[in-house]
N, C-alpha and C. Protein backbone atom coordinates (compact mmCIF):
# COMPACT_ATOMS: atom_id res chain seq x y z
N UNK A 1 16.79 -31.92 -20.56
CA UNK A 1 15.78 -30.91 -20.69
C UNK A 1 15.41 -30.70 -22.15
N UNK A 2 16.18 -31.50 -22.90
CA UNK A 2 15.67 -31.44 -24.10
C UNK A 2 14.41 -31.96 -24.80
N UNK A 3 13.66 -32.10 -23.88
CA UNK A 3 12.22 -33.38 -24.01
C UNK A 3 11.38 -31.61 -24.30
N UNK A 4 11.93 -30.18 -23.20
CA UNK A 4 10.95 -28.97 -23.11
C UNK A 4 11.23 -28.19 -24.38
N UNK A 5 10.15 -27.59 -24.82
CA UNK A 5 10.01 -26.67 -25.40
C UNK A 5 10.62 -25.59 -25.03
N UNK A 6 10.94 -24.89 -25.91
CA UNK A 6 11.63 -23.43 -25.37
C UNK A 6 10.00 -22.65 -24.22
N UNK A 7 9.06 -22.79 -24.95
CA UNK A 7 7.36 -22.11 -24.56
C UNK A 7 7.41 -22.77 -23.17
N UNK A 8 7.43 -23.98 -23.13
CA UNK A 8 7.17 -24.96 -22.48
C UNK A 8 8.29 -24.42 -21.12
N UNK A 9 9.74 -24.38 -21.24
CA UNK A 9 10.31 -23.78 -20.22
C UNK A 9 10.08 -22.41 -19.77
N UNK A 10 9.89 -21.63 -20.66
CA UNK A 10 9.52 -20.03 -20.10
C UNK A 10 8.02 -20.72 -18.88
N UNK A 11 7.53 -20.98 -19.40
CA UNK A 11 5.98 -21.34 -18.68
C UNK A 11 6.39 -21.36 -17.21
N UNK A 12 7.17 -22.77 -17.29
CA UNK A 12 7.47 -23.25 -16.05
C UNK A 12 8.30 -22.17 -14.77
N UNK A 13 9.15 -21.87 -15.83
CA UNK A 13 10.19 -20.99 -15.14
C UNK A 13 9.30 -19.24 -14.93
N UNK A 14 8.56 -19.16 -15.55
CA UNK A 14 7.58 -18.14 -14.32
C UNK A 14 6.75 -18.14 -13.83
N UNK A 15 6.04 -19.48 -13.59
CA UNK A 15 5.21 -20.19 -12.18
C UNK A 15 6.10 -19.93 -11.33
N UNK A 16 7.45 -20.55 -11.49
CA UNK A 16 8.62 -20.91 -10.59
C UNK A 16 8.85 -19.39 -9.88
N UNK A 17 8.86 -18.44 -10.74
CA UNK A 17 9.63 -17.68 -10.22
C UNK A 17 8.33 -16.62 -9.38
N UNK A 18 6.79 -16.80 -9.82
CA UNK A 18 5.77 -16.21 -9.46
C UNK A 18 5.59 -16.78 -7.56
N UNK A 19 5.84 -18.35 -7.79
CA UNK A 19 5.39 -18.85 -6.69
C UNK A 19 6.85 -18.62 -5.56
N UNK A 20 8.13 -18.28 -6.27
CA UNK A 20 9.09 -17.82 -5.43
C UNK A 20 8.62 -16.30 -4.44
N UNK A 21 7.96 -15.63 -5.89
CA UNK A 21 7.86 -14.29 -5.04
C UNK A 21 7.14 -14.19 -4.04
N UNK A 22 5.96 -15.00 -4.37
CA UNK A 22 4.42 -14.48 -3.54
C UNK A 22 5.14 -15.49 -1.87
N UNK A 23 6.13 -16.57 -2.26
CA UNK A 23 6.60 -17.01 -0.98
C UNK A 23 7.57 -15.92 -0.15
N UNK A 24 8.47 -15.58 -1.10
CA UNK A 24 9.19 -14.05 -0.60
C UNK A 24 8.56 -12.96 0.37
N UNK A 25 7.14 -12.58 -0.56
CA UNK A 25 6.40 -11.83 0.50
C UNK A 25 5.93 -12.07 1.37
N UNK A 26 5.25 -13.69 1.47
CA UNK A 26 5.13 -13.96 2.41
C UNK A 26 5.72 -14.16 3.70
N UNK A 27 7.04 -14.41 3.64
CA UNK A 27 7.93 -14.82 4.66
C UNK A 27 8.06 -13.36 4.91
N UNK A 28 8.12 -12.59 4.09
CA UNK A 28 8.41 -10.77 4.81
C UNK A 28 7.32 -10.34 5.18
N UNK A 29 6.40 -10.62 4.78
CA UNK A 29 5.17 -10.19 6.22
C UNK A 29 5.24 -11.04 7.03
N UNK A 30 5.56 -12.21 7.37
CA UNK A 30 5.58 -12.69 8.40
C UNK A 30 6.71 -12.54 9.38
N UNK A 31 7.88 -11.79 8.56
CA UNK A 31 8.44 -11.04 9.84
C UNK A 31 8.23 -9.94 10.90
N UNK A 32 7.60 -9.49 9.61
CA UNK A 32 7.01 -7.76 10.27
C UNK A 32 6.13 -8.35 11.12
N UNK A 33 5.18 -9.12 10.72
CA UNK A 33 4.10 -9.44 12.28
C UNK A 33 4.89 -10.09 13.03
N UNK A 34 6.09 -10.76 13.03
CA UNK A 34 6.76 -11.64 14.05
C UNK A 34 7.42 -10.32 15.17
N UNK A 35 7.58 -9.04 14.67
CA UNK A 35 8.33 -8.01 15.02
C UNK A 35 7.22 -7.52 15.67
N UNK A 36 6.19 -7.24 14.90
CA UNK A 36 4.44 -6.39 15.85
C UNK A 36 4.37 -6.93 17.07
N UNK A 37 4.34 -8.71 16.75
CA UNK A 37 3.63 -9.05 18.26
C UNK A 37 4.87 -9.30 19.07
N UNK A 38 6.53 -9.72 18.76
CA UNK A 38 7.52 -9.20 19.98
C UNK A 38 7.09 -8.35 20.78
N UNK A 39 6.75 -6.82 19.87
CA UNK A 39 7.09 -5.78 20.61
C UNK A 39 5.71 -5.62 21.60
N UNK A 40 4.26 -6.17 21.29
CA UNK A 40 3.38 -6.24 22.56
C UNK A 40 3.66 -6.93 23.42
N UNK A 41 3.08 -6.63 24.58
CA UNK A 41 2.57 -7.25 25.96
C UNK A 41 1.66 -8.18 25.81
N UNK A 42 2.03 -9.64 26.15
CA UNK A 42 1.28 -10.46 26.60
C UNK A 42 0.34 -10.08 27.48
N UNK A 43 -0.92 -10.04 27.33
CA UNK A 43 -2.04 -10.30 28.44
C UNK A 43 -2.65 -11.45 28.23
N UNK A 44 -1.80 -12.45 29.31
CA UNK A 44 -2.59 -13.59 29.10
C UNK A 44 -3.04 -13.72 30.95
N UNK A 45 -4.83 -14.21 30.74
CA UNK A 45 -5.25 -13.97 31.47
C UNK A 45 -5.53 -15.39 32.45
N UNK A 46 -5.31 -16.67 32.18
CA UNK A 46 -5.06 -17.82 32.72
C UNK A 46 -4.70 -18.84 31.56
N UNK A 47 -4.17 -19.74 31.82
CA UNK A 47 -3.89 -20.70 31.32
C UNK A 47 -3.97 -20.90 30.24
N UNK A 48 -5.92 -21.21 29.94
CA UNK A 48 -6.10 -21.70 28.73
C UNK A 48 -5.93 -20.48 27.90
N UNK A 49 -6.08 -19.25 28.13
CA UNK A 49 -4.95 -18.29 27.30
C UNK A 49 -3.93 -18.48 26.49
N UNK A 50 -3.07 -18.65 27.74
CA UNK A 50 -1.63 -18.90 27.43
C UNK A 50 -1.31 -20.37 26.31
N UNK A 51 -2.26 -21.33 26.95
CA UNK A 51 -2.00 -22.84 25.59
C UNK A 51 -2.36 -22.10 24.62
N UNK A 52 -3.89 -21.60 24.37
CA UNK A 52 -4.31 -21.28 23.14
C UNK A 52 -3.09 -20.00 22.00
N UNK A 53 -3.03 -19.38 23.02
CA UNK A 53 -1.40 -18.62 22.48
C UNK A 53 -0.03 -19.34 21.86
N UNK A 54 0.12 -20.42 23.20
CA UNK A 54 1.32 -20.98 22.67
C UNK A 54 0.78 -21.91 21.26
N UNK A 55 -0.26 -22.29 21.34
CA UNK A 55 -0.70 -23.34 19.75
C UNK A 55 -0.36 -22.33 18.72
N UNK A 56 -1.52 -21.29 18.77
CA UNK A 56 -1.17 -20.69 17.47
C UNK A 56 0.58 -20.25 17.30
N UNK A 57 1.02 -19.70 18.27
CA UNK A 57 2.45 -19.63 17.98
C UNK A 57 3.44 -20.79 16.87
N UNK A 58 3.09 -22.19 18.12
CA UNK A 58 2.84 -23.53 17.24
C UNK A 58 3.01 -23.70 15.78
N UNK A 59 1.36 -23.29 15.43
CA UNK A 59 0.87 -23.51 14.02
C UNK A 59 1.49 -22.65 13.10
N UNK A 60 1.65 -21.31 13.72
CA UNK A 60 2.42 -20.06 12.47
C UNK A 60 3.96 -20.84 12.13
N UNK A 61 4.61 -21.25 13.14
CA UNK A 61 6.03 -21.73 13.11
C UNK A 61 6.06 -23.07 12.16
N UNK A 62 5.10 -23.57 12.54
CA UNK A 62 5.36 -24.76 11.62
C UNK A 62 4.94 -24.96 10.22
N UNK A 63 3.67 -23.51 10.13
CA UNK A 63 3.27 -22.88 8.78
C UNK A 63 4.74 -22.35 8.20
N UNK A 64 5.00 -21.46 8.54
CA UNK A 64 6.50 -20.46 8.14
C UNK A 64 7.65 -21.96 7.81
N UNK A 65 7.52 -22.82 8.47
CA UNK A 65 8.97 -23.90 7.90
C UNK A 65 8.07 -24.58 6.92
N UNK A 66 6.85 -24.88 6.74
CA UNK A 66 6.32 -25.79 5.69
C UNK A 66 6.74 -24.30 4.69
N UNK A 67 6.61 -23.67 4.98
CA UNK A 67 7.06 -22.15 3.81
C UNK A 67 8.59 -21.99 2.87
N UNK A 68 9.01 -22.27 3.96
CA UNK A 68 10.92 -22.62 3.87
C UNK A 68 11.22 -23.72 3.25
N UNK A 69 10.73 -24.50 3.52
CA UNK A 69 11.35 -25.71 2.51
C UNK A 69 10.17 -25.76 0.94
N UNK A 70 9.42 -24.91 0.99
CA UNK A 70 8.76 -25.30 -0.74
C UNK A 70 9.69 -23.76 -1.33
N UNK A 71 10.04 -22.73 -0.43
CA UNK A 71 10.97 -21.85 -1.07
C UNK A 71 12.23 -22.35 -1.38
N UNK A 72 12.64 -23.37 -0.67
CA UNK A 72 14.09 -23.75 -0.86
C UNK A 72 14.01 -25.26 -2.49
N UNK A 73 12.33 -25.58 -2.25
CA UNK A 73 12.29 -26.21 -3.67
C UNK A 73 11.98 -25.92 -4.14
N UNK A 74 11.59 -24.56 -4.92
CA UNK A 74 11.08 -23.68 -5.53
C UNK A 74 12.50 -23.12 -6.27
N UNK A 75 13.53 -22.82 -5.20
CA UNK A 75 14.55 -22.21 -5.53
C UNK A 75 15.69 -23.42 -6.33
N UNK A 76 15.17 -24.39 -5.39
CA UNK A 76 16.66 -25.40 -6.33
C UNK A 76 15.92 -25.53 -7.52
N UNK A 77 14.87 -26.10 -8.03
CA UNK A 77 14.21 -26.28 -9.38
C UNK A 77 14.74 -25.05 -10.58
N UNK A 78 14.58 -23.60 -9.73
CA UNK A 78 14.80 -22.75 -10.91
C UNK A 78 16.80 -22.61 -11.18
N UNK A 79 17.53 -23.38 -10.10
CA UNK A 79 18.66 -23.50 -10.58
C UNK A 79 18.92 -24.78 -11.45
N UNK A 80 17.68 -25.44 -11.62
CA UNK A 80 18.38 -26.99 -12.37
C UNK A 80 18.08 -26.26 -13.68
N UNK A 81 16.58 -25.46 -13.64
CA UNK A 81 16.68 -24.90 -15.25
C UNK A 81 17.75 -24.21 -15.56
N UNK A 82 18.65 -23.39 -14.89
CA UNK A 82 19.85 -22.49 -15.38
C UNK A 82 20.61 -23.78 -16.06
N UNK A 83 21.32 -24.53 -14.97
CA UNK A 83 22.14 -25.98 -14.99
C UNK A 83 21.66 -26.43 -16.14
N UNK A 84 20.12 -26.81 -16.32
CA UNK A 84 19.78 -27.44 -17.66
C UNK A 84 19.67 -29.13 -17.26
N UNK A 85 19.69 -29.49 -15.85
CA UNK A 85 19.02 -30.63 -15.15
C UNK A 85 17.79 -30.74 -14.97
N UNK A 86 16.79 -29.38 -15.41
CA UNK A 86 15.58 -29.39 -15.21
C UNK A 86 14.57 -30.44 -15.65
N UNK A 87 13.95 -31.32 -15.04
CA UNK A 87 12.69 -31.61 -15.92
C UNK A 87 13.50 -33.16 -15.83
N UNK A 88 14.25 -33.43 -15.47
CA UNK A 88 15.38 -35.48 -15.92
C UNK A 88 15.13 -35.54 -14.49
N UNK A 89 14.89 -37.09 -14.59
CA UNK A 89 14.43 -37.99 -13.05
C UNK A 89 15.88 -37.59 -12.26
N UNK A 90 15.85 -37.52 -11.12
CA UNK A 90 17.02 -38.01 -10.43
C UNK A 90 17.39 -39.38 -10.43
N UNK A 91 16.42 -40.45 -9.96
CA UNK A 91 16.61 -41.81 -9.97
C UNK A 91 16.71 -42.13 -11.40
N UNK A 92 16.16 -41.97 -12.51
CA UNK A 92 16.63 -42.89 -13.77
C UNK A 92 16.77 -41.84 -14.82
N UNK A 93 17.11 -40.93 -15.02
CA UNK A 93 17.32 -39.99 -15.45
C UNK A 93 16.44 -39.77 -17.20
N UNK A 94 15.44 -40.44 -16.93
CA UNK A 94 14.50 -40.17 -18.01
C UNK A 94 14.24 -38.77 -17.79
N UNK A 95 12.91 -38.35 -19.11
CA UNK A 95 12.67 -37.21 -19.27
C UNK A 95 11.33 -37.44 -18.22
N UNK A 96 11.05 -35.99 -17.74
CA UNK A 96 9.75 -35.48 -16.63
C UNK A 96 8.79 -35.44 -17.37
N UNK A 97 7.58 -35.82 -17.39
CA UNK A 97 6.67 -35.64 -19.01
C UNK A 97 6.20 -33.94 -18.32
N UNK A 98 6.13 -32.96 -19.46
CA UNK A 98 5.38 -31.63 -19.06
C UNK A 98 4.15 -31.77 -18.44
N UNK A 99 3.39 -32.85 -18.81
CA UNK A 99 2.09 -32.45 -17.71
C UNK A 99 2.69 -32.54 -16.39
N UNK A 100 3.44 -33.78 -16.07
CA UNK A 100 4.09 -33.74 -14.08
C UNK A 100 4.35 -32.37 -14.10
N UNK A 101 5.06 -31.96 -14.74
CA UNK A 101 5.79 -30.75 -14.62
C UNK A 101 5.16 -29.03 -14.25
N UNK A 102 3.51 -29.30 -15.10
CA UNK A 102 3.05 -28.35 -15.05
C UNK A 102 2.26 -28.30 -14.26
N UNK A 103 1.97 -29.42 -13.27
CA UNK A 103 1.22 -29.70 -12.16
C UNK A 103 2.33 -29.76 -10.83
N UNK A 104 3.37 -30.38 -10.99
CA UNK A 104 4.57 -29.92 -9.74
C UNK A 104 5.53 -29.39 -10.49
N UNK A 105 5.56 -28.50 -10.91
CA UNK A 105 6.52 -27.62 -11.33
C UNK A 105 8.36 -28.05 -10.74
N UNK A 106 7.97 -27.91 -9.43
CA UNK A 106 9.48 -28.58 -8.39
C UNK A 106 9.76 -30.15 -8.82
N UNK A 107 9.12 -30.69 -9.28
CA UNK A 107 9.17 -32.38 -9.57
C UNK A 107 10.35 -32.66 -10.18
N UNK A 108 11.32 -33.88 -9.13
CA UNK A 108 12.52 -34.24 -9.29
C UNK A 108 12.58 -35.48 -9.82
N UNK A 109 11.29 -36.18 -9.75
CA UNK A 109 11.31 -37.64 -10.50
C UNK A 109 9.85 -37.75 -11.73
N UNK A 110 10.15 -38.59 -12.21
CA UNK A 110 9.16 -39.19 -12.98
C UNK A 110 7.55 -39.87 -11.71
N UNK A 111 6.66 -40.06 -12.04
CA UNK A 111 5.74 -40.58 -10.92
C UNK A 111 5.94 -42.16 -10.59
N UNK A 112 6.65 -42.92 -11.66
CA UNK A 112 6.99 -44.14 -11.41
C UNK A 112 8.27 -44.02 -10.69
N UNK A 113 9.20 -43.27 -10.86
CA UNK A 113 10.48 -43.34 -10.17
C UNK A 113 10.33 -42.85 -8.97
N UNK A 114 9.19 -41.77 -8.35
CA UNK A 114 8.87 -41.40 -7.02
C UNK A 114 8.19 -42.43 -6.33
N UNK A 115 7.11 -43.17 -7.06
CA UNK A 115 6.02 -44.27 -6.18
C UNK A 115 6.91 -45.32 -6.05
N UNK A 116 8.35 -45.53 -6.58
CA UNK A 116 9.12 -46.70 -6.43
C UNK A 116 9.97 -46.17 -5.21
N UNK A 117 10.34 -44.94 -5.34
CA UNK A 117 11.33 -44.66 -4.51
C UNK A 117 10.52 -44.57 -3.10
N UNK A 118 9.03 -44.49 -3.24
CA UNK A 118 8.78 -44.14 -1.87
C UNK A 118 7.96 -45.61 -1.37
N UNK A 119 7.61 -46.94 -2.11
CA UNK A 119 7.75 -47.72 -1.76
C UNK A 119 9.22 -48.34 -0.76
N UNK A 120 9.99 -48.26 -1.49
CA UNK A 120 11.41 -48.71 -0.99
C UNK A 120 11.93 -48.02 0.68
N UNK A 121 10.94 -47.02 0.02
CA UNK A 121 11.44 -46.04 1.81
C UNK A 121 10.53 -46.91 2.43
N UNK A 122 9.20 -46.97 2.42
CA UNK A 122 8.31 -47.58 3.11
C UNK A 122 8.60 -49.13 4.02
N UNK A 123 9.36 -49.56 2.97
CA UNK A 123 9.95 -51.46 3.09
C UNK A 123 11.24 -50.90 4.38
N UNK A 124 11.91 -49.88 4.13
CA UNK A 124 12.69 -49.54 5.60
C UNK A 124 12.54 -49.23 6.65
N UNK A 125 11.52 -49.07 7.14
CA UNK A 125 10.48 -48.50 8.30
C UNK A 125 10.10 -49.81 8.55
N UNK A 126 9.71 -49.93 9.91
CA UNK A 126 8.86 -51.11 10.55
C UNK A 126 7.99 -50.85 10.09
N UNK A 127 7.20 -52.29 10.19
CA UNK A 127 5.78 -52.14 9.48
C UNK A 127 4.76 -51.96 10.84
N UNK A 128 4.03 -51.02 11.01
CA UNK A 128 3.21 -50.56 12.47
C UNK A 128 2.61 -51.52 13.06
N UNK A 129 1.82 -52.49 11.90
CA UNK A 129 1.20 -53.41 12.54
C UNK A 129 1.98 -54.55 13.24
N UNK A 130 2.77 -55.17 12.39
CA UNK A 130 3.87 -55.28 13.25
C UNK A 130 4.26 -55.26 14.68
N UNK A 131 4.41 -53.59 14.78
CA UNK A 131 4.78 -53.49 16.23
C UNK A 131 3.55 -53.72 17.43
N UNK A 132 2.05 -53.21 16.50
CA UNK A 132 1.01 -53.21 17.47
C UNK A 132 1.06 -55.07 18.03
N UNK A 133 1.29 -55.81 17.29
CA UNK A 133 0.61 -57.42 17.46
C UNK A 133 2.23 -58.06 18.72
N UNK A 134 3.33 -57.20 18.66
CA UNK A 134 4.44 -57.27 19.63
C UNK A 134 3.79 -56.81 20.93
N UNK A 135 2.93 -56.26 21.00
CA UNK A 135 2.45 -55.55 22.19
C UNK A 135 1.04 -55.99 22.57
């Protein structure tokens, strides 16, 4: 972390901690409405009701976990700055340049050490076409 500025870490570290909160509140209003609509009565009046109900149910749930995991990387990032791991690749442990940084704040690799790492994932997966020309 010695690549950051002292300026340069305050910066980061209260995006970090801005975009922690406004996620904080968010997940707490979204209990309180999770608690509002428990406590009503369904009136669902046929079917396509009831799908159109169960989707949005759906979409909030899977909104609220896309929520949970950028809070949970939101949250490990502002412990690597305590640690002082902040801002060094995981894979090659170079320095994060501050612009990545000030554009993904959470950013655990360099952009060459991520587009490599996510090539390599890619090469482990069947390749689709592949499977379509098996069939």
């Amino acid at each position: 972390m010695n690549h950051l500025t002292a300026a340069q870490q305050d910066t980061l570290r209260r995006r970090l901690e801005e975009e922690r909160d406004a996620l904080m509140r968010l997940r707490q209003q979204e209990a309180t409405d999770a608690v509002a609509a428990a406590e009503k009565v369904p009136d669902v009046g046929d079917r396509q009701d009831a799908a159109a109900t169960e989707a949005a149910t759906l979409a909030h749930w899977t909104l609220a976990d896309h929520e949970r995991v950028r809070l949970e990387e939101v949250e490990a990032a502002l412990r690597r700055l305590v640690d002082g791991s902040y801002g060094v690749c995981e894979h090659t442990d170079e320095p994060i340049p501050f612009a990545r940084l000030e554009v993904e704040p959470t950013a655990r690799a360099t952009v060459e050490a991520q587009e490599a790492h996510e090539r390599e994932q890619s090469q482990e997966r069947p390749d689709a076409t592949v499977l379509r020309r098996a069939y």
